[in-house]
Each structure stands twice: as structure tokens, then as C-alpha cells.
Protein backbone atom coordinates (compact mmCIF):
# COMPACT_ATOMS: atom_id res chain seq x y z
CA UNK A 1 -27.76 25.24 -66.90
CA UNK A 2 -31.36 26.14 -67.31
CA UNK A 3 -33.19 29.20 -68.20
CA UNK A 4 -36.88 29.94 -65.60
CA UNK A 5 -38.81 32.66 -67.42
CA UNK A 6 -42.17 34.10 -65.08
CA UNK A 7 -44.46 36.88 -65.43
CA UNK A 8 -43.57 39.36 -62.38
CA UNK A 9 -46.92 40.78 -62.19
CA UNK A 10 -45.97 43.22 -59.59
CA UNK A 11 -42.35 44.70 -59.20
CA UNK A 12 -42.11 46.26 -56.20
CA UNK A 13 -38.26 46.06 -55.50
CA UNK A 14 -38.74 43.67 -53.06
CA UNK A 15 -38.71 40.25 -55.08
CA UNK A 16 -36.65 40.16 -56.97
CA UNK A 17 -34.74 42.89 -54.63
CA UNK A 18 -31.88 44.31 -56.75
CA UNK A 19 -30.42 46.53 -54.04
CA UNK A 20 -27.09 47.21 -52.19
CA UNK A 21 -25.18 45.16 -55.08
CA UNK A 22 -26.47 42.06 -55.40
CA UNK A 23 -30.04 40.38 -56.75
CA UNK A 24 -31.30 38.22 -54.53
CA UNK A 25 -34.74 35.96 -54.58
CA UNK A 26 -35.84 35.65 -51.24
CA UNK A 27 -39.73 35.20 -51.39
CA UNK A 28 -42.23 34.81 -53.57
CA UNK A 29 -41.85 32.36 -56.16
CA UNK A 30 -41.37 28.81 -54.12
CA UNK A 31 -40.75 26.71 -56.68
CA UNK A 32 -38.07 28.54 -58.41
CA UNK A 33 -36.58 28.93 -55.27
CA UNK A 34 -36.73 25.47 -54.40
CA UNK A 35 -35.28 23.98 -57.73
CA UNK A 36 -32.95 26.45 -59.69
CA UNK A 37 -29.15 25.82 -59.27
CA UNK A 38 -26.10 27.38 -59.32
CA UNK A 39 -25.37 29.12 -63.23
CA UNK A 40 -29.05 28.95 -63.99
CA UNK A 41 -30.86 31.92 -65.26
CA UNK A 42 -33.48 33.31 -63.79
CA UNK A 43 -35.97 35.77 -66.40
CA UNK A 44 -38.95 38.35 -65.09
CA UNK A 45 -40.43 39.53 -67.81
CA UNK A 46 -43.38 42.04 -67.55
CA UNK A 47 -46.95 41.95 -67.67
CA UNK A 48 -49.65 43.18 -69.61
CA UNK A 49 -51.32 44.71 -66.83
CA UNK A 50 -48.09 46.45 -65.80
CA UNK A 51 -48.85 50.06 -64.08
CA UNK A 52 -46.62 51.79 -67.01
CA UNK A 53 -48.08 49.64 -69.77
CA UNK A 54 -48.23 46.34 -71.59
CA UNK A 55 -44.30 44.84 -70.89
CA UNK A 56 -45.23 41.43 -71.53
CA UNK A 57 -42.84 40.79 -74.15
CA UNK A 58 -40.09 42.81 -71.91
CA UNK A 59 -37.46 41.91 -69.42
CA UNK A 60 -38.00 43.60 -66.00
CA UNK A 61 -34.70 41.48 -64.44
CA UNK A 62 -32.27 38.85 -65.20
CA UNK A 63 -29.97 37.19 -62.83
CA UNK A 64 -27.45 34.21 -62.94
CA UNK A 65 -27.54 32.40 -59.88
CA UNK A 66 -24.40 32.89 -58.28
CA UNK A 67 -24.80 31.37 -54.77
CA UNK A 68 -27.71 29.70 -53.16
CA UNK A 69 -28.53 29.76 -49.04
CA UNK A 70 -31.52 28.32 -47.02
CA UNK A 71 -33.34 30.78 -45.69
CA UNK A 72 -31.46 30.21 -42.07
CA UNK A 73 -28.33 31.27 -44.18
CA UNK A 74 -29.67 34.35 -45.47
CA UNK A 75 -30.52 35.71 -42.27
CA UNK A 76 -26.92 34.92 -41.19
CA UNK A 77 -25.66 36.46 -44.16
CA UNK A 78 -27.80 39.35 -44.25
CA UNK A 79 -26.86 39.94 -40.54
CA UNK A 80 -23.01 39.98 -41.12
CA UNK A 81 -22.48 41.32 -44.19
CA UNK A 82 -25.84 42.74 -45.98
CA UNK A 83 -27.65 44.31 -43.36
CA UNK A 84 -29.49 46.84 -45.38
CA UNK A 85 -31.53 43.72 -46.97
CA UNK A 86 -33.13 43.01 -43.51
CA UNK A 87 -36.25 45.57 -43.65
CA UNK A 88 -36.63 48.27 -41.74
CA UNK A 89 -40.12 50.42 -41.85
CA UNK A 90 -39.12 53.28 -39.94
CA UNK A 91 -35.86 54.58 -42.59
CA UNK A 92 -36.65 57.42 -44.79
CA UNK A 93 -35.10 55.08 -47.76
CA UNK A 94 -37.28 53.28 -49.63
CA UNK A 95 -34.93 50.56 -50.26
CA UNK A 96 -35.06 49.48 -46.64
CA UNK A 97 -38.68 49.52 -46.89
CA UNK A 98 -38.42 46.61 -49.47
CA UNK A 99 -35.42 44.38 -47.50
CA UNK A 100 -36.36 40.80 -48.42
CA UNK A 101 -34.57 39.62 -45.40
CA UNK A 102 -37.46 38.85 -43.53
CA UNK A 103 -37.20 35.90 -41.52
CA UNK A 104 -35.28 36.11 -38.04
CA UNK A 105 -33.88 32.97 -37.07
CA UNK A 106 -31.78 34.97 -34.54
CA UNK A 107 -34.01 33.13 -31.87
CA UNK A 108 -33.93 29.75 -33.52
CA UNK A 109 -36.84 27.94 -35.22
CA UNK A 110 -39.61 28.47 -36.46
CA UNK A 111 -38.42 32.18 -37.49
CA UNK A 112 -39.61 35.17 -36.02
CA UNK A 113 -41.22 37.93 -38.90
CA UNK A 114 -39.35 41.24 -39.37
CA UNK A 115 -41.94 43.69 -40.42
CA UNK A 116 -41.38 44.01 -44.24
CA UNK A 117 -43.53 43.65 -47.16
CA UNK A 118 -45.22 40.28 -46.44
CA UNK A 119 -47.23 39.10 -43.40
CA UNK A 120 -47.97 36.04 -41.43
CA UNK A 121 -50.20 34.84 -44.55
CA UNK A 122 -47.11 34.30 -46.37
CA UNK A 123 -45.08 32.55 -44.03
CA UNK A 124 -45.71 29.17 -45.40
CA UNK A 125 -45.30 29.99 -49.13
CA UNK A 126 -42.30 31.98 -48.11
CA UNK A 127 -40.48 29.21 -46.15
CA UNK A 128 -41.81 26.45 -48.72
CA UNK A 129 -39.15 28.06 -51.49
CA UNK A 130 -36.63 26.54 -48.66
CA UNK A 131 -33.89 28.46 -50.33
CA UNK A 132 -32.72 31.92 -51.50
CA UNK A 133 -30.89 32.78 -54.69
CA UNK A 134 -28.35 35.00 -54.77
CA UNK A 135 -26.72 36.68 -57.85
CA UNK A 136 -23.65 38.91 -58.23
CA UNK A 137 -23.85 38.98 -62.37
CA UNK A 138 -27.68 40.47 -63.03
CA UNK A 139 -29.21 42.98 -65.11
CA UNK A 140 -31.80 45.24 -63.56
CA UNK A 141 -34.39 47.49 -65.63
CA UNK A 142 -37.53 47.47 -63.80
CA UNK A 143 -39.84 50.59 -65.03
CA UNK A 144 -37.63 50.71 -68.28
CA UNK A 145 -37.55 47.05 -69.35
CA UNK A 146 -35.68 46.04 -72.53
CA UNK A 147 -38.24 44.42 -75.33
CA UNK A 148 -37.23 40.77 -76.05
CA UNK A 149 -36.04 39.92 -79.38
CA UNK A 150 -38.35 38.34 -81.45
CA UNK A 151 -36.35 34.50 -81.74
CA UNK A 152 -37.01 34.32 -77.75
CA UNK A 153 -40.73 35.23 -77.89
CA UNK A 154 -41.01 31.69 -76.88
CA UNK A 155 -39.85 31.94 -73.52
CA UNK A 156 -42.72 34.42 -72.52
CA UNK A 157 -45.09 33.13 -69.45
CA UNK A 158 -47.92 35.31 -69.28
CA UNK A 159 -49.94 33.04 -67.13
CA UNK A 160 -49.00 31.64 -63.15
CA UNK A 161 -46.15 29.83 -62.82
CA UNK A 162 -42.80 29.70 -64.54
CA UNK A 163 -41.27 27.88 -67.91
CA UNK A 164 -37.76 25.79 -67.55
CA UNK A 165 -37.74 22.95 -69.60
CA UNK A 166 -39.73 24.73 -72.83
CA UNK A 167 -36.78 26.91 -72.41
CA UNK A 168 -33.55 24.46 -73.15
CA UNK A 169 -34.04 25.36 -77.38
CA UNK A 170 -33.66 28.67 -76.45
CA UNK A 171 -30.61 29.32 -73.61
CA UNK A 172 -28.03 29.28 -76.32
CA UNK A 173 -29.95 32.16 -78.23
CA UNK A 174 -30.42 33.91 -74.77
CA UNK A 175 -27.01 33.78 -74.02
CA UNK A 176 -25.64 35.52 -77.07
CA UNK A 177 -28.19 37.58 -76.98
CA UNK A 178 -27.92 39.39 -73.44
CA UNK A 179 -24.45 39.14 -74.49
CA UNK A 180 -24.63 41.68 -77.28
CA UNK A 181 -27.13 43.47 -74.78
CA UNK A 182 -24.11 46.06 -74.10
CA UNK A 183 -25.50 46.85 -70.12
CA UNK A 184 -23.16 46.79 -67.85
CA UNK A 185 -24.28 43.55 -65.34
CA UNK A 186 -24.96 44.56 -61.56
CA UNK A 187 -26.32 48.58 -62.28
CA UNK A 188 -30.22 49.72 -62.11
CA UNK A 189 -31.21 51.31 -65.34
CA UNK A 190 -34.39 51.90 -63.81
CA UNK A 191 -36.57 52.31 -60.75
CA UNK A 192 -39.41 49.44 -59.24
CA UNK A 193 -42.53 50.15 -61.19
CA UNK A 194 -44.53 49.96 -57.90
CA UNK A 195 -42.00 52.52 -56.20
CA UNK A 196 -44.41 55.62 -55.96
CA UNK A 197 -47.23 53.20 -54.49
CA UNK A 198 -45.21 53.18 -51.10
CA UNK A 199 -45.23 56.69 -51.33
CA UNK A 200 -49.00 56.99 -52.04
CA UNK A 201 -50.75 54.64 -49.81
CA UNK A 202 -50.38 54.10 -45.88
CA UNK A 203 -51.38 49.95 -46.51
CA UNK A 204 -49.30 48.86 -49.16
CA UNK A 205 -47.53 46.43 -46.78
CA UNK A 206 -50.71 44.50 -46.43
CA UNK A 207 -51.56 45.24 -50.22
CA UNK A 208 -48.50 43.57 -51.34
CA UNK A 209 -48.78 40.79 -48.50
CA UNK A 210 -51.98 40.14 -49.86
CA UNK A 211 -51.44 40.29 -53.82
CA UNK A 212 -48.14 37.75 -53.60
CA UNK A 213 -50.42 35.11 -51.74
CA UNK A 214 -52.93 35.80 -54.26
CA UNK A 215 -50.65 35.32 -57.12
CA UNK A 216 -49.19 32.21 -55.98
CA UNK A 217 -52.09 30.06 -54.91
CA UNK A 218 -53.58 31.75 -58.49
């Protein structure tokens, strides 16, 4: 078991995308994608520069990984039994808006893009994460994350990237402690902090398009 810790810069409900009951990881963040098993934990913790304040000692999500699908998978999945994670601009709720389902493999390969939150720029990051975790057992707080304690300080990444290995001292402590958390796993005690931006302005899809591929090739 291993514990990834990242700074999500900018939580837009999309990545990780908490919605309709379970977490899942579906873009952004390749390399996590790519390597984290089955039982691992998966950390976001806030930024400095988040829009409701400094949260970089908070947690915005956590998530065991409970399953883990290619992204061909997904789309199968997502298809059968989770369609409200494939996007869809045109609903009134925002959630769809968000749907990290975006690949179509529906016509075989290479996919086909559903209009969501990223754009053609970010089909080759996307893809490159090869895989998509899943979790049924996750803890959501976005725009009212929980302050870390100060024993797992350590495991704060306010730079690009992610931690894993620095982590192993620590998983132990983190595991007791979101234990005594007393949050009920798989409930939203709070709302995206980027929420109101899709609201507000008419190009957010190509804002947030453009500000992932930024963030990862940063």
C-alpha cells in the first residue's frame, strides 16, 4: 500500500470527480494514474493560491483505490452503468458539466473527444495516465477542506508533481488518523471550489483545458 499526496491547484469537480457515488481519477495527473494500485491512497491537498484561501496544509479529497480500468474500460463502464460521468454541456446540472468520461472509444481507436472540460491539447497527457482509478471508500471536502494534523505535515507537495515513497513513514499515522476523522466515507461535505466559475464565465472549458496542460508540463 502506498500513500500519493499532490497539490490540486484547481478543483473543479472534474478531477478528481466525486459525483454520482463514486471518486474516480480519470485525467489529469498521468503518472499517478499510471502507477498507483489497488488499496493505495490517493491525497489532494490544497493550495496556497486556492480561490477561498491558503489550504495548503488541507485535504481537498482522499480516496482508496478500489478498482482500476484503462481508459477503454471506463468508457465501457461509464456507458453501462455510470452514465452521468460521460459529460454532457447542454444539462442544466453542473455535475454533468464536469463528467470525466471523456474519451469515446464507442468507434474504436484512437478515441473520439466528448465535449467536456479538456480539449484536443490534452489528449496525449490524458491517454498517457493509461488508466483510471476508481474508488468506492473516499472522503470528499472540496471548498471546506479538513486541516492536516501536524505529525503528517510531511506529506504536503506544494510544488508539481506528487510524493509516494517520502510518504511510507507516514501511512500508518494517516491511517489512524482519517480513521478517528469521524466523516462518513463516500458523502460531499462540500462543493468544488471552482463551481461558481462555470457559472460566471462562457470559456471556462478552454480555461480549464488550458490550465491542466499548463500544470502538468509545469
Amino acid at each position: 500500500m502506498k500513500l500519493y499526496s499532490y497539490c490540486l491547484r484547481y478543483d473543479t469537480g472534474a478531477a478528481p470527480n466525486p459525483f454520482w457515488g463514486i471518486c474516480t481519477l480519470a485525467i489529469c495527473k498521468p503518472q499517478i494514474r499510471k502507477t498507483a494500485e489497488k488499496k493505495d491512497w490517493i491525497i489532494g491537498l490544497g493550495s496556497s493560491h486556492s480561490p477561498i484561501g491558503d489550504t495548503s496544509d488541507c485535504v481537498v479529497y482522499a480516496m482508496q483505490v478500489t478498482d482500476k480500468k484503462t481508459m477503454r474500460e471506463y468508457d465501457d463502464y461509464c456507458r453501462t452503468y455510470s452514465p452521468d460521468k460521460i459529460p454532457d454541456w447542454q444539462n442544466r446540472d453542473y455535475r454533468r458539466h464536469v463528467g470525466d468520461c471523456i474519451y469515446d472509444y464507442s468507434h474504436g481507436e484512437p478515441p473520439k473527444m466528448r465535449w467536456g472540460v479538456h480539449e484536443e491539447q490534452n489528449r496525449k497527457r490524458d491517454l498517457g495516465g493509461v488508466y483510471v482509478l476508481i474508488s468506492d471508500h473516499f472522503y470528499y471536502f472540496g471548498d471546506k477542506p479538513v486541516k492536516l494534523c501536524d505529525d503528517l505535515k510531511p506529506i504536503i507537495h506544494d510544488t508539481r508533481g506528487h510524493k509516494s515513497i517520502a510518504n511510507q513513514p507516514y501511512l500508518e499515522k494517516f491511517l489512524s488518523w482519517i480513521a478517528d476523522w469521524g466523516y462518513v466515507p463516500n458523502v460531499l461535505y462540500g462543493e468544488p471550489q471552482l463551481k461558481l466559475e462555470f457559472a460566471l464565465d462562457h470559456d471556462v472549458r478552454s480555461q480549464c483545458a488550458r490550465r491542466d496542460l499548463e500544470d502538468e508540463e509545469e
